[in-house]
Protein backbone atom coordinates (compact mmCIF):
# COMPACT_ATOMS: atom_id res chain seq x y z
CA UNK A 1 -20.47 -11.65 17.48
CA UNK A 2 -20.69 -8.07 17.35
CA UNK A 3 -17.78 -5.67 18.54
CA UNK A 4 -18.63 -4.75 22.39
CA UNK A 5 -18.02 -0.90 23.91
CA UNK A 6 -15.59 -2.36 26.55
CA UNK A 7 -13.49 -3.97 23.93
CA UNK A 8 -13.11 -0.80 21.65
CA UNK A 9 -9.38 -0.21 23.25
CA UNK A 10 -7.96 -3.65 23.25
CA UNK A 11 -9.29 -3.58 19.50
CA UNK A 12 -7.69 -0.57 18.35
CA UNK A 13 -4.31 -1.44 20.71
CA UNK A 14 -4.41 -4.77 18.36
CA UNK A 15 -4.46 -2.53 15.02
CA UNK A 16 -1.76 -0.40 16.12
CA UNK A 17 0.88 -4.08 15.71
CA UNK A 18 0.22 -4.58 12.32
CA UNK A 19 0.81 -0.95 11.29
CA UNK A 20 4.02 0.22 12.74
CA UNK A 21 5.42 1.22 9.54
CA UNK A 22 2.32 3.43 8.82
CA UNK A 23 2.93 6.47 11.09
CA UNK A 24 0.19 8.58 9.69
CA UNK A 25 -2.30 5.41 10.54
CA UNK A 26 -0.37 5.04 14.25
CA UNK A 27 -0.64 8.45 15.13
CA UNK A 28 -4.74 8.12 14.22
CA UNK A 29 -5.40 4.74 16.06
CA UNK A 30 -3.34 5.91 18.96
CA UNK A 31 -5.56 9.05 19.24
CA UNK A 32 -8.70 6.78 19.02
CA UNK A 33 -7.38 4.42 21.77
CA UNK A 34 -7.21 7.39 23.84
CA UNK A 35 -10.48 8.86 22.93
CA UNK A 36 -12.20 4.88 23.73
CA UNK A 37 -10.58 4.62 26.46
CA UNK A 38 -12.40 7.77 27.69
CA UNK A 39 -15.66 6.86 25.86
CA UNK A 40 -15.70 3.51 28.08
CA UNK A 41 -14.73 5.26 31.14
CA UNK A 42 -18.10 7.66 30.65
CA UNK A 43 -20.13 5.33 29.30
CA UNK A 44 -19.85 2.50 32.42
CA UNK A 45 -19.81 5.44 34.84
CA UNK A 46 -23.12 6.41 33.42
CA UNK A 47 -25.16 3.25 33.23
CA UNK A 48 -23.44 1.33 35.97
CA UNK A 49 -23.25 4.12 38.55
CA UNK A 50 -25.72 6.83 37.79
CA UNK A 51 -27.76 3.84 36.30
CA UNK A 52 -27.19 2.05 39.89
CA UNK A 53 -28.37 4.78 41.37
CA UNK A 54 -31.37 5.22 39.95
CA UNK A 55 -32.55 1.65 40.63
CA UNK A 56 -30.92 1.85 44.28
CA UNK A 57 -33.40 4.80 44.64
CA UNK A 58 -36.40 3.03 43.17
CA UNK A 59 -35.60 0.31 46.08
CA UNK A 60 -35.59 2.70 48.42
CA UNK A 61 -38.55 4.09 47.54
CA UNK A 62 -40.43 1.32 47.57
CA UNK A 63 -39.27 -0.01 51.03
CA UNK A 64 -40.54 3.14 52.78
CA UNK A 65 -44.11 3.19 54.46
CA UNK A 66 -45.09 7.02 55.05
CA UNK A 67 -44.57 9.73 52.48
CA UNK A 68 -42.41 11.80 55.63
CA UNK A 69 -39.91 9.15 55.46
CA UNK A 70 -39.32 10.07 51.42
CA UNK A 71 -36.57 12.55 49.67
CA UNK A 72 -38.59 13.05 46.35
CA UNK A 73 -36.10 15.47 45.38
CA UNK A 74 -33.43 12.91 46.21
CA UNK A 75 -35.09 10.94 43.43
CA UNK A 76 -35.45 13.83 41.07
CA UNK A 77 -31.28 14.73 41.84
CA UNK A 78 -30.44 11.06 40.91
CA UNK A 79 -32.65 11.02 37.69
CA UNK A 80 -30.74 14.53 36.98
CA UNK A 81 -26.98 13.21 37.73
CA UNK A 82 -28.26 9.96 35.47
CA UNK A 83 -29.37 12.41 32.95
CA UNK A 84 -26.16 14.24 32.72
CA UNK A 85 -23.52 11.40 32.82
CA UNK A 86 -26.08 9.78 29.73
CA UNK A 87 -26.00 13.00 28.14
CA UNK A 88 -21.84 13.60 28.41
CA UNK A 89 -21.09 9.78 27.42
CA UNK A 90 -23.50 10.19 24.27
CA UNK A 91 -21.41 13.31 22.99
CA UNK A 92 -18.28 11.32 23.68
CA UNK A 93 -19.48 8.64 21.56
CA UNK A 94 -20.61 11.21 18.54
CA UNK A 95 -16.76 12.90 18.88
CA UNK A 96 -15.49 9.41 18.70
CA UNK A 97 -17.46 8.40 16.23
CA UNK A 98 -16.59 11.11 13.59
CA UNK A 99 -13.25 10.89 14.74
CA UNK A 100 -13.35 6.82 13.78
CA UNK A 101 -15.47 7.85 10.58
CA UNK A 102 -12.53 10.04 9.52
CA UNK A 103 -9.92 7.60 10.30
CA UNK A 104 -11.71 5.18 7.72
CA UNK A 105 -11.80 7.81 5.29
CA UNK A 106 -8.23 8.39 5.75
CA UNK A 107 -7.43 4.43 5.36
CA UNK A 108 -9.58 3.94 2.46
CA UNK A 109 -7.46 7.20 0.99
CA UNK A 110 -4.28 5.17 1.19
CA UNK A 111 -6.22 2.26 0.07
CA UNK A 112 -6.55 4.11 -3.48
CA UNK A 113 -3.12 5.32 -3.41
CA UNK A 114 -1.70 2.17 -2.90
CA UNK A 115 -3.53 0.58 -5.35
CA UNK A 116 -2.30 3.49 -7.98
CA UNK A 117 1.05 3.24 -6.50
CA UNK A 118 1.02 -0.88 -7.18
CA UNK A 119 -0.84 0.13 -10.98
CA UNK A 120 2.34 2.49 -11.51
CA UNK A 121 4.99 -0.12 -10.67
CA UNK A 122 3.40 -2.92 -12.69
CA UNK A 123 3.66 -0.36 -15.75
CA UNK A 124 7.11 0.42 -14.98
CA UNK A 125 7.75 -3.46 -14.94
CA UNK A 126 5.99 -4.31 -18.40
CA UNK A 127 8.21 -1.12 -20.11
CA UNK A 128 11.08 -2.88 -18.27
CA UNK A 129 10.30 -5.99 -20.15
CA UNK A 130 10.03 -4.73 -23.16
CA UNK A 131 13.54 -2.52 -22.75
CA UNK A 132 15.11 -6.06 -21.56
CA UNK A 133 13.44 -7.58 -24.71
CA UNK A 134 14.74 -4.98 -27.24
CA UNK A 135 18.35 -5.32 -25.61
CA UNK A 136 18.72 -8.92 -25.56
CA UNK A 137 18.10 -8.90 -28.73
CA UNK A 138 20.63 -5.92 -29.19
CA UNK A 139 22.91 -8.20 -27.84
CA UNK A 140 22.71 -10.74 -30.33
CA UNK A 141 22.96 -8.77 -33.22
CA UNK A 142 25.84 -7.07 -31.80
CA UNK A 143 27.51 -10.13 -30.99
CA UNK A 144 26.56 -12.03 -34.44
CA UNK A 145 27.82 -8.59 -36.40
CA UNK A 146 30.97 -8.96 -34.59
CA UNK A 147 31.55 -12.98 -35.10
CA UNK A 148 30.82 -11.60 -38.85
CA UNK A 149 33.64 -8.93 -39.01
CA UNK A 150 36.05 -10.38 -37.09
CA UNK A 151 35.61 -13.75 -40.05
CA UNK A 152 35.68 -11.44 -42.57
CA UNK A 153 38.62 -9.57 -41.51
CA UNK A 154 40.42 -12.82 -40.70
CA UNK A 155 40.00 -13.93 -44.24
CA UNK A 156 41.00 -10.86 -45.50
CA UNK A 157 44.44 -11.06 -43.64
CA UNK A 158 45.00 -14.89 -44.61
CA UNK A 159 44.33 -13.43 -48.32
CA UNK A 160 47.22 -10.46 -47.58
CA UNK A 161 49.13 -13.17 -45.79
CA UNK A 162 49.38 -15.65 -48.93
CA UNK A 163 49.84 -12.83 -51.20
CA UNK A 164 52.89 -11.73 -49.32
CA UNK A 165 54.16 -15.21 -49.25
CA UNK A 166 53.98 -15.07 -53.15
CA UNK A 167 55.42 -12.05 -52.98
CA UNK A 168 58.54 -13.14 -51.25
CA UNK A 169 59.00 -16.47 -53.13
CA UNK A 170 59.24 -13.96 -56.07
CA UNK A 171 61.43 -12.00 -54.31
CA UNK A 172 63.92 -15.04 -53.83
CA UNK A 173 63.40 -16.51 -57.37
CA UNK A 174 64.20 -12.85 -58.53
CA UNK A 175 67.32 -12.58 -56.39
CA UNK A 176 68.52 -16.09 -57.79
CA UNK A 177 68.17 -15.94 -61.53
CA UNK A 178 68.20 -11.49 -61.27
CA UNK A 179 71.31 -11.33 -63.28
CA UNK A 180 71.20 -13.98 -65.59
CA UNK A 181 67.16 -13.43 -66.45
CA UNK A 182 68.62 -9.98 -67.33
CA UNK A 183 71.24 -10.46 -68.86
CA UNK A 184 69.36 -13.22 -70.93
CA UNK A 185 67.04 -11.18 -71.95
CA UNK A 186 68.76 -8.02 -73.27
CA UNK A 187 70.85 -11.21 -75.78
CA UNK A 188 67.16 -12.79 -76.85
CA UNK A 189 65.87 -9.19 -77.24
CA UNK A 190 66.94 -8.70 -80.83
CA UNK A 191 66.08 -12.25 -81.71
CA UNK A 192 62.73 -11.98 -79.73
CA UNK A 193 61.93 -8.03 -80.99
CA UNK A 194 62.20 -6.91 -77.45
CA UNK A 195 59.72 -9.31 -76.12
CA UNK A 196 61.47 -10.80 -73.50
CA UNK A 197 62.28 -7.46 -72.01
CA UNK A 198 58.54 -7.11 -72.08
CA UNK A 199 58.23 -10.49 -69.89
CA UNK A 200 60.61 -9.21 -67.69
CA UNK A 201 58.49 -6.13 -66.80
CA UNK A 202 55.18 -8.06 -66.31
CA UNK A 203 56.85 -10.18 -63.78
CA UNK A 204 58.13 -6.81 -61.79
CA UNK A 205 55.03 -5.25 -62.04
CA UNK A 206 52.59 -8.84 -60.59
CA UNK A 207 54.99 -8.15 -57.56
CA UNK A 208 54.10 -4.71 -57.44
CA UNK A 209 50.21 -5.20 -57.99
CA UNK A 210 50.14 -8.33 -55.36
CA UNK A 211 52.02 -5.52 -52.59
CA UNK A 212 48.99 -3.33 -53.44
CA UNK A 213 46.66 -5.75 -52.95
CA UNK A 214 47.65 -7.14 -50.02
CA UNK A 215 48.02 -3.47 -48.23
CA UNK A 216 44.10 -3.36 -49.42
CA UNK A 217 43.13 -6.74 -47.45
CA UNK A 218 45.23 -5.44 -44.55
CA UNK A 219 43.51 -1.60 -44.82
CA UNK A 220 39.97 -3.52 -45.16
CA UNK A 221 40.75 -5.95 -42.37
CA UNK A 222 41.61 -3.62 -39.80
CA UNK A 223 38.77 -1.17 -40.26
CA UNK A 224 36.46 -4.77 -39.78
CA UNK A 225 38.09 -5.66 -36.97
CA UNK A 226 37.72 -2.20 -35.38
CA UNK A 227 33.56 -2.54 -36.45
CA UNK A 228 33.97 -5.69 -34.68
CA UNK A 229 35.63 -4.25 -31.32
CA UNK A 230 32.71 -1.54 -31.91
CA UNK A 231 30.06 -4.18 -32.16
CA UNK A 232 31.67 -5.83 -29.02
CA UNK A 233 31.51 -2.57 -26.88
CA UNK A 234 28.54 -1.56 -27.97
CA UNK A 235 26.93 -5.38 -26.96
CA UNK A 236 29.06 -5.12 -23.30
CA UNK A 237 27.06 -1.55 -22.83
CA UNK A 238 24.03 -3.28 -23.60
CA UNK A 239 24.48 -6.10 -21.78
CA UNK A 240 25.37 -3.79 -18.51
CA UNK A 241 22.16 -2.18 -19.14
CA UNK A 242 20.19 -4.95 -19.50
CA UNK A 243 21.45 -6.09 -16.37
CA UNK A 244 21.06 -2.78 -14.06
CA UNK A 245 17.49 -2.99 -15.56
CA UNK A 246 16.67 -6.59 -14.24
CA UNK A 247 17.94 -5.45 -10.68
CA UNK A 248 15.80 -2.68 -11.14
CA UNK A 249 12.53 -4.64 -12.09
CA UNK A 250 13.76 -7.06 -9.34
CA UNK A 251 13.70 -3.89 -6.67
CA UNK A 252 9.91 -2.69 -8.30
CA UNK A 253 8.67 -6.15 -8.04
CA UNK A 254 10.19 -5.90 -3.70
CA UNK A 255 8.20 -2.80 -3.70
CA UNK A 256 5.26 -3.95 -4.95
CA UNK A 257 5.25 -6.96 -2.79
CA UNK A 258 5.67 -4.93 0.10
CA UNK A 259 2.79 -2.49 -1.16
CA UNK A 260 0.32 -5.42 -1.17
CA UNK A 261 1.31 -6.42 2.72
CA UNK A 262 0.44 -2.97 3.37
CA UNK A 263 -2.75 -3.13 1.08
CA UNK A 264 -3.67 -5.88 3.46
CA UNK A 265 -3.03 -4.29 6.21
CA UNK A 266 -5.39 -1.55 5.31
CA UNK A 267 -7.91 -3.41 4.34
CA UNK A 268 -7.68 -5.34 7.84
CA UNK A 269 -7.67 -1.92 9.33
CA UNK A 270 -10.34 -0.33 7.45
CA UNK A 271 -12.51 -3.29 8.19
CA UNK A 272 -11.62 -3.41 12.28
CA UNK A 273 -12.51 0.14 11.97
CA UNK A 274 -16.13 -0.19 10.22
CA UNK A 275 -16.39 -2.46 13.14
CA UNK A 276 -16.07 0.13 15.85
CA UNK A 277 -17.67 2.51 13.64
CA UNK A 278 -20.93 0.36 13.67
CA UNK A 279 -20.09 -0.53 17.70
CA UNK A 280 -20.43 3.38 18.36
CA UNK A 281 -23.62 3.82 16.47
CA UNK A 282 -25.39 1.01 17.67
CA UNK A 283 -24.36 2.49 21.42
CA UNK A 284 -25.13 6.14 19.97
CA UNK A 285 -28.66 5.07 19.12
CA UNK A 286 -28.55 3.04 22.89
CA UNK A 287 -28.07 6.16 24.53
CA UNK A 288 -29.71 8.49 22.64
CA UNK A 289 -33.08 6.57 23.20
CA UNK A 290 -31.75 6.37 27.07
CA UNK A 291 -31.71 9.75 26.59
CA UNK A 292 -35.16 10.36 25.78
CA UNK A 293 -36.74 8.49 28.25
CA UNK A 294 -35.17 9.74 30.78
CA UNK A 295 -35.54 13.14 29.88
CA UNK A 296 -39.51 12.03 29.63
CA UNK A 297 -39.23 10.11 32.90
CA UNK A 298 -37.81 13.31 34.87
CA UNK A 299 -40.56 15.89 33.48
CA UNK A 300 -43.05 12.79 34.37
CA UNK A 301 -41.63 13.26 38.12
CA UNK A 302 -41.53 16.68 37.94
CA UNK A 303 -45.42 16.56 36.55
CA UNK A 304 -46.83 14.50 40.28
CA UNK A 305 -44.77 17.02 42.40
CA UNK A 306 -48.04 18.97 41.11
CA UNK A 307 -49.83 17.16 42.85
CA UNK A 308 -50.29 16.71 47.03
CA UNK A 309 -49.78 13.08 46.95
CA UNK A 310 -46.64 13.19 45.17
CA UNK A 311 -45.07 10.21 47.13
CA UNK A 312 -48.01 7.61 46.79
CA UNK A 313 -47.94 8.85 43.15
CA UNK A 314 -44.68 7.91 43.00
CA UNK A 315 -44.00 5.43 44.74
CA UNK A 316 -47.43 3.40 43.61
CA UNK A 317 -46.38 4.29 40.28
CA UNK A 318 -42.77 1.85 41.43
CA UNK A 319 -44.65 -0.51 43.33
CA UNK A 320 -46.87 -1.07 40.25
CA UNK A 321 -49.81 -1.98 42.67
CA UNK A 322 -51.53 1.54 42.81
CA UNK A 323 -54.02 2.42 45.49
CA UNK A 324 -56.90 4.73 45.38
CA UNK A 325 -55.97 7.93 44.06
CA UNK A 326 -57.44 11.13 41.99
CA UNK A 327 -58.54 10.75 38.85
CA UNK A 328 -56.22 13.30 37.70
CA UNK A 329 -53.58 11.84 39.96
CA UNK A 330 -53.90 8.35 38.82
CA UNK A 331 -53.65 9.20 34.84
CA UNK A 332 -50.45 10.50 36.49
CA UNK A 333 -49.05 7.62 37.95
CA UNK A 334 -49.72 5.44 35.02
CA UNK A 335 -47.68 7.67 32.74
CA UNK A 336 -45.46 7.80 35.21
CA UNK A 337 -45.05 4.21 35.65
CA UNK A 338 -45.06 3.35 32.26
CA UNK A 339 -41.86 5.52 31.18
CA UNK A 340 -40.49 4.01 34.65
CA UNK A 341 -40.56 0.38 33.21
CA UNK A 342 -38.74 1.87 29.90
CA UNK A 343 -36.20 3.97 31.94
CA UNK A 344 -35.43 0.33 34.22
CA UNK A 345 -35.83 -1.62 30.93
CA UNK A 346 -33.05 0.67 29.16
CA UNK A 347 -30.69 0.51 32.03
CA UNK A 348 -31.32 -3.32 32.99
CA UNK A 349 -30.82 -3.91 28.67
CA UNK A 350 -27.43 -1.88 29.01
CA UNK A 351 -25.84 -3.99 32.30
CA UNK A 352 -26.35 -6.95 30.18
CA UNK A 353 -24.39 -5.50 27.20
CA UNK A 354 -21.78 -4.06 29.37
């Protein structure tokens, strides 16, 4: 059913519930509520009481018997008053109908900016992913380069750890048998050519070489378990920005939820708008062909005050049952009665809208 003039207000007061957030669109819809309000206010004025009065004057007309007893200029001041309140409720509908017009313009505006807005976020969201992807798997290799160093490292100081072990059993055996392996050996040495003084300082320098060694595994272990503790903080910073970025998608992905309830609400708007848009020009086109014949009607009454019978013109021309008249005088009252019928036809048309 299409939008009537008297409901314009209570259809933009309904828009304004749905858009409280949007103050730009509030301010606009409360200025056209205003403006309808006003348009309404004119336009029943004009066709229900200047209208009223036209037809109240037509009765009149028609009810009196001799032309003394008629106020053709009362006729003509009515058709003049109707004239003017049509004329003033048409421009109010134009203003309001730009005005509306603009307001569209303006909704389908955020409409695209929206929609760009909702584009933008869904980028952000896919570069997101791919920055979550990249340091998940940051993560991981982090984490598995750590395991690695920290096994490593750990072998390393069992390695330095059995090597001391030797070291000190050495130590002990030395401490036993230190005198008497000595002391042997300088007695065998000139039976042996000085070979077990030889043996004697191979075994002191193994337990020199395995002390060297072992220091090695101990340097190398501790510079792989400080990778590892590197490898560690490096997959804790990544894992803290992985996870400020997945609060941040999940705030985009609020937004843009929130940006398509307000898409909607556009759209709803924009269309409820189109609606009064198409309400005011199908009145605008109402009034402006009220206009018209009105305007032709008055110069048509104007035309038989020309004439000496004015009143049978007239009111023959109303009572649609002429009697003799003039030639001249008759082609008068038929015009006259003719754009009479649209005038009442126009007016009767617009009670049963309003």
């Amino acid at each position: 059913m299409a939008l009537q003039i008297r409901n314009l207000p209570v259809t933009l007061q309904n828009l304004i519930t749905g858009l409280r957030e949007d103050n730009v669109m509030c301010a606009i819809i409360d200025g056209l509520i205003t403006e309808s309000q006003e348009v309404v206010a004119s336009y029943v004025s004009a066709m229900e009481t200047e209208g009223g009065n036209i037809l109240s004057e037509k009765s009149n007309l028609i009810r009196i018997r001799h032309p003394s007893a008629v106020d053709v200029n009362r006729l003509q001041c009515a058709l003049n008053e109707f004239k003017i309140a049509v004329s003033g409720a048409l421009k109010q509908m134009k203003v309001l109908e730009h005005k509306v017009h603009a307001g569209i313009g303006k909704c389908q505006q955020k409409q695209r900016d929206n929609e760009r807005d909702i584009s933008a976020k869904e980028i952000k969201i896919e570069e997101l992913n791919t920055e979550i992807t990249n340091l998940k798997q940051k993560i991981k290799d982090c984490e598995r380069q750590a395991t690695n160093n920290e096994n490593e490292a750990r072998e390393l100081s069992n390695k330095a750890s059995k090597m001391e072990k030797e070291k000190e059993d050495a130590e002990v055996a030395s401490t036993i048998g230190g005198s008497v392996g000595v002391t042997a050996s300088i007695l065998l040495a000139p039976f042996s050519g000085g070979a077990s003084l030889l043996m004697a300082g191979a075994a002191a320098s193994w337990v020199g070489g395995t002390l060297l060694i072992a220091d090695e595994y101990r340097s190398k272990a501790r510079t792989l378990e400080r990778c590892a503790s590197d490898e560690r903080s490096n997959a804790r910073k990544a894992r803290q920005r992985k996870d400020k970025l997945v609060n941040e998608k999940s705030s985009i992905r609020d937004q843009i939820s929130d940006l398509r309830k307000k898409k909607r609400k556009l759209e709803n708007t924009c269309r409820i708008l189109e609606q009064v848009n198409e309400c005011l020009l199908t009145y605008i086109e109402l009034m402006n062909s009220v206009e018209t014949h009105v305007q032709d009607l008055d110069a048509s009454v104007h035309g038989a005050t020309v004439h000496g019978e004015t009143f049978d013109i007239i009111k023959n021309a109303l009572n649609e049952c002429p009697d003799c008249l003039e030639e001249e005088a008759m082609t008068c009252m038929m015009e006259l009665r003719e754009k009479w019928q649209i005038v009442e036809n126009e007016i009767l048309k617009t009670f049963r809208r309003v």
